[in-house]
Protein backbone atom coordinates (compact mmCIF):
# COMPACT_ATOMS: atom_id res chain seq x y z
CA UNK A 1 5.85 -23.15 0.28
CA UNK A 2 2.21 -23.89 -0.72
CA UNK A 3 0.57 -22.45 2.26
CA UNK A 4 2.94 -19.16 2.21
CA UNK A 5 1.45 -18.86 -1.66
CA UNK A 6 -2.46 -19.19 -0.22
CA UNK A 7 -1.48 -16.98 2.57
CA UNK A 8 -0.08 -14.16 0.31
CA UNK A 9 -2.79 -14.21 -2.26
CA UNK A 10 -5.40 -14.11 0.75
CA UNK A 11 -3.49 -11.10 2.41
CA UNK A 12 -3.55 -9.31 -0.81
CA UNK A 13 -7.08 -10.70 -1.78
CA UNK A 14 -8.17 -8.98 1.49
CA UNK A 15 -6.07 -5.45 1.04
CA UNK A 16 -7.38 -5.35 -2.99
CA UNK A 17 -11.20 -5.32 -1.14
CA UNK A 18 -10.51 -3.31 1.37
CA UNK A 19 -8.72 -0.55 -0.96
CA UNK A 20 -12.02 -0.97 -3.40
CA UNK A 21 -14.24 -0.49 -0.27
CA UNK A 22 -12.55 2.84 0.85
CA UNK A 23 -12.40 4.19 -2.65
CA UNK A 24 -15.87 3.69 -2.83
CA UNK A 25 -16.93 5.28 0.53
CA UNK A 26 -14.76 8.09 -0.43
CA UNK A 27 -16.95 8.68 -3.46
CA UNK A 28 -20.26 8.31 -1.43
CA UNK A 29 -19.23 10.66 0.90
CA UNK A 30 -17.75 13.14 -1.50
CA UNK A 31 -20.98 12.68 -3.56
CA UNK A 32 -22.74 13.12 -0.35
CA UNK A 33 -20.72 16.22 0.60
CA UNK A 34 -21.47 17.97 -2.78
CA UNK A 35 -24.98 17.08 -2.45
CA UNK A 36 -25.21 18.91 0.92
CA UNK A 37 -23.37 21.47 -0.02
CA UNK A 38 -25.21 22.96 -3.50
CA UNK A 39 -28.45 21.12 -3.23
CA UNK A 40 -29.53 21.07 0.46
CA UNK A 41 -27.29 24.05 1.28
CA UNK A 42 -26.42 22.47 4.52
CA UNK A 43 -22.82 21.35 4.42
CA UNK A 44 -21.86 18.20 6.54
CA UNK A 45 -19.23 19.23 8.37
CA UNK A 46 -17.87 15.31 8.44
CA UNK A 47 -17.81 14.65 5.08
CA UNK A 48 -14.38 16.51 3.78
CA UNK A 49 -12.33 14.92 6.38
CA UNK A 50 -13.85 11.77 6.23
CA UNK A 51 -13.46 11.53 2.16
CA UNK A 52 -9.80 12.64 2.77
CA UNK A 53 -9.19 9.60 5.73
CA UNK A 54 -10.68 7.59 3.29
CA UNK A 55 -8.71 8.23 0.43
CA UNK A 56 -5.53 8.55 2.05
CA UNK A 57 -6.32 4.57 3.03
CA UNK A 58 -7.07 3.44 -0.29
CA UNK A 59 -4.16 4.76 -1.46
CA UNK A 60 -1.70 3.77 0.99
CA UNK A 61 -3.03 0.09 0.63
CA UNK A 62 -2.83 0.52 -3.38
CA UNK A 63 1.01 1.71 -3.09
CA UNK A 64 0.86 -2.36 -0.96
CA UNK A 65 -0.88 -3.85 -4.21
CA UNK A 66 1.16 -2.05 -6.72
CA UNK A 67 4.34 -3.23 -5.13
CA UNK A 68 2.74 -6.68 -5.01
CA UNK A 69 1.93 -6.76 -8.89
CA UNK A 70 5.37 -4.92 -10.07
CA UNK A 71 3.24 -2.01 -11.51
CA UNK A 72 5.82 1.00 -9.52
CA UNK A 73 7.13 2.75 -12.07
CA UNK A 74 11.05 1.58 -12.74
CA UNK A 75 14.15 2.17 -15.38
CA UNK A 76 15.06 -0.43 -16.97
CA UNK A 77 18.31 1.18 -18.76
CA UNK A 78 20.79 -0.55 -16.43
CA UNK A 79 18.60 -3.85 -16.21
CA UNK A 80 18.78 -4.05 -19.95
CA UNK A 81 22.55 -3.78 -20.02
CA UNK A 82 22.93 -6.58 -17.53
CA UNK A 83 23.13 -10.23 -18.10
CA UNK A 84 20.63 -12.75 -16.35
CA UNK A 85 22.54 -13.41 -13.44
CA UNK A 86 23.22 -10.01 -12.52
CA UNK A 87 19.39 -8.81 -13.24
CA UNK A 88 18.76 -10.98 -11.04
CA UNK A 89 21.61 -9.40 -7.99
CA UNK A 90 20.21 -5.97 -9.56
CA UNK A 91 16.46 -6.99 -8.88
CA UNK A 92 17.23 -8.15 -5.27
CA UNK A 93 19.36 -5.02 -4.40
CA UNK A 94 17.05 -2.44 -5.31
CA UNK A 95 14.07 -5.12 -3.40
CA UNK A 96 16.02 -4.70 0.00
CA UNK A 97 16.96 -1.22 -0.57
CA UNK A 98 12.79 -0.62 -1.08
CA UNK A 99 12.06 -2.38 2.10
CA UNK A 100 14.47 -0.56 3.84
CA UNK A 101 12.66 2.68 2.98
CA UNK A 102 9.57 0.86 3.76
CA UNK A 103 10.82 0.10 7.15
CA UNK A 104 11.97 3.26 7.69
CA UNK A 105 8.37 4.54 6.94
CA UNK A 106 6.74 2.21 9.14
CA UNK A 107 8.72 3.00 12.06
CA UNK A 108 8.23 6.61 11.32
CA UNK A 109 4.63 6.43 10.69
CA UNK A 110 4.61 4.29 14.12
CA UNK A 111 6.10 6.97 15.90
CA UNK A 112 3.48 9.58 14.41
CA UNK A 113 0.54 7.62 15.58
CA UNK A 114 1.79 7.44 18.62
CA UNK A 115 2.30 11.28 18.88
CA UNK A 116 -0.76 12.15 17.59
CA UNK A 117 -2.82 9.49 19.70
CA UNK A 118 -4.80 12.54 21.90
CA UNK A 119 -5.80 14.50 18.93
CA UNK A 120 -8.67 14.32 17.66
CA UNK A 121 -10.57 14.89 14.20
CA UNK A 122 -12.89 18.55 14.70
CA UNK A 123 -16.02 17.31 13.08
CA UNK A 124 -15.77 13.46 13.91
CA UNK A 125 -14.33 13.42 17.44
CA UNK A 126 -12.41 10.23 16.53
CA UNK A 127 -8.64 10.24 17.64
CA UNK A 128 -6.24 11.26 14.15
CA UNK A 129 -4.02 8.37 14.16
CA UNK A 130 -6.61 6.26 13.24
CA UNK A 131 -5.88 8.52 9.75
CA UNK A 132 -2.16 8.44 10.12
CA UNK A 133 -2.32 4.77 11.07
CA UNK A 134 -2.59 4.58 7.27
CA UNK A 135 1.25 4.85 6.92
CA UNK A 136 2.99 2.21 8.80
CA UNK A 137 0.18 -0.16 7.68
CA UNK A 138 0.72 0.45 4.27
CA UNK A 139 4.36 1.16 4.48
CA UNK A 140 4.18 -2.64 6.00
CA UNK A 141 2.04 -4.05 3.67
CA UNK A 142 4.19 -2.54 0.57
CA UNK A 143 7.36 -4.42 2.21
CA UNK A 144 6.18 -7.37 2.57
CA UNK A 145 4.52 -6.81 -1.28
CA UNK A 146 8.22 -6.10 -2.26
CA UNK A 147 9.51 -9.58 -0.34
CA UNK A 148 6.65 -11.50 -1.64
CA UNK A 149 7.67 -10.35 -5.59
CA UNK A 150 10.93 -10.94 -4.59
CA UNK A 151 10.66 -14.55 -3.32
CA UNK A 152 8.40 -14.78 -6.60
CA UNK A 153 10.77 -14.00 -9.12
CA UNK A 154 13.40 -16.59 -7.55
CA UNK A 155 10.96 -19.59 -7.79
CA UNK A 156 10.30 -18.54 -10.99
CA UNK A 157 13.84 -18.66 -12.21
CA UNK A 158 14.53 -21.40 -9.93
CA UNK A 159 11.50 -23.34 -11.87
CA UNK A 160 13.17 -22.26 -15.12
CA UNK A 161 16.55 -23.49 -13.72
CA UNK A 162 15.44 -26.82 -13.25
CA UNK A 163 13.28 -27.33 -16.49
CA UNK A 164 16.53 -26.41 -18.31
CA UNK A 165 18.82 -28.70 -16.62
């Protein structure tokens, strides 16, 4: 189980830099675009679309890391009214129930990069489903986030379990 732990933390190690890294171009370039815009009076054409691929990336793989860290937003009101072992039942029903939806959106978001494959961005002449690629990635990424929490929580009880007994 050790080496599933060190290869979740370095997955999510690697999608936390990578979703710092395209928030951060997306700020350059935005910078960038206002700079051209008012100052030079010269808009780059690239800039809009590529701030937008970029964000849409860094968010997609932050939806992954939120899932990952438990900070979606939830209600608790039938948690709280449930005792431990079904909070527990609760927990894993809505877990498979999120990465069915996940699923769902990967498959979808599969299907729309394949559609999509032959066009191509106006001012960067790069194919678009490098863009929509975004979705099944981090529709993936958020499942396995959601397993990972999952699997998580049930060593933690099952550590709790044991210390008790």
């Amino acid at each position: 189980m050790t080496w599933l732990r060190c290869a979740d933390a370095a997955l999510f190690k690697l999608v936390s830099l990578l979703a710092q890294l395209f928030l951060l171009a997306a700020v350059l370039v935005g910078f960038w675009q206002v700079v051209t815009r008012f100052m030079l009076e010269a808009p780059a054409d690239w800039s809009e679309i590529t701030t937008r691929a970029l964000l849409i990336w860094a968010v997609l793989l932050g939806v992954a890391l939120a899932f990952r860290h438990g900070a979606m937003l939830g209600v608790d009101f039938l948690r709280t009214l449930l005792a431990a072992p079904a909070q527990r039942v609760l927990a894993w029903v809505v877990g498979v129930i999120c990465m069915g939806f996940l699923g769902m959106l990967a498959w979808v978001g599969g299907q729309m990069v394949w559609r999509v494959r032959f066009q191509t961005l106006p001012s960067l002449e790069i194919s678009i489903s490098w863009v929509y690629l975004a979705i099944p990635v981090g529709a993936s990424l958020a499942a396995i986030a959601v397993l990972a929490r999952l699997l998580d929580r049930a060593a933690v009880t099952e550590l709790r379990n044991d210390a008790q007994g």
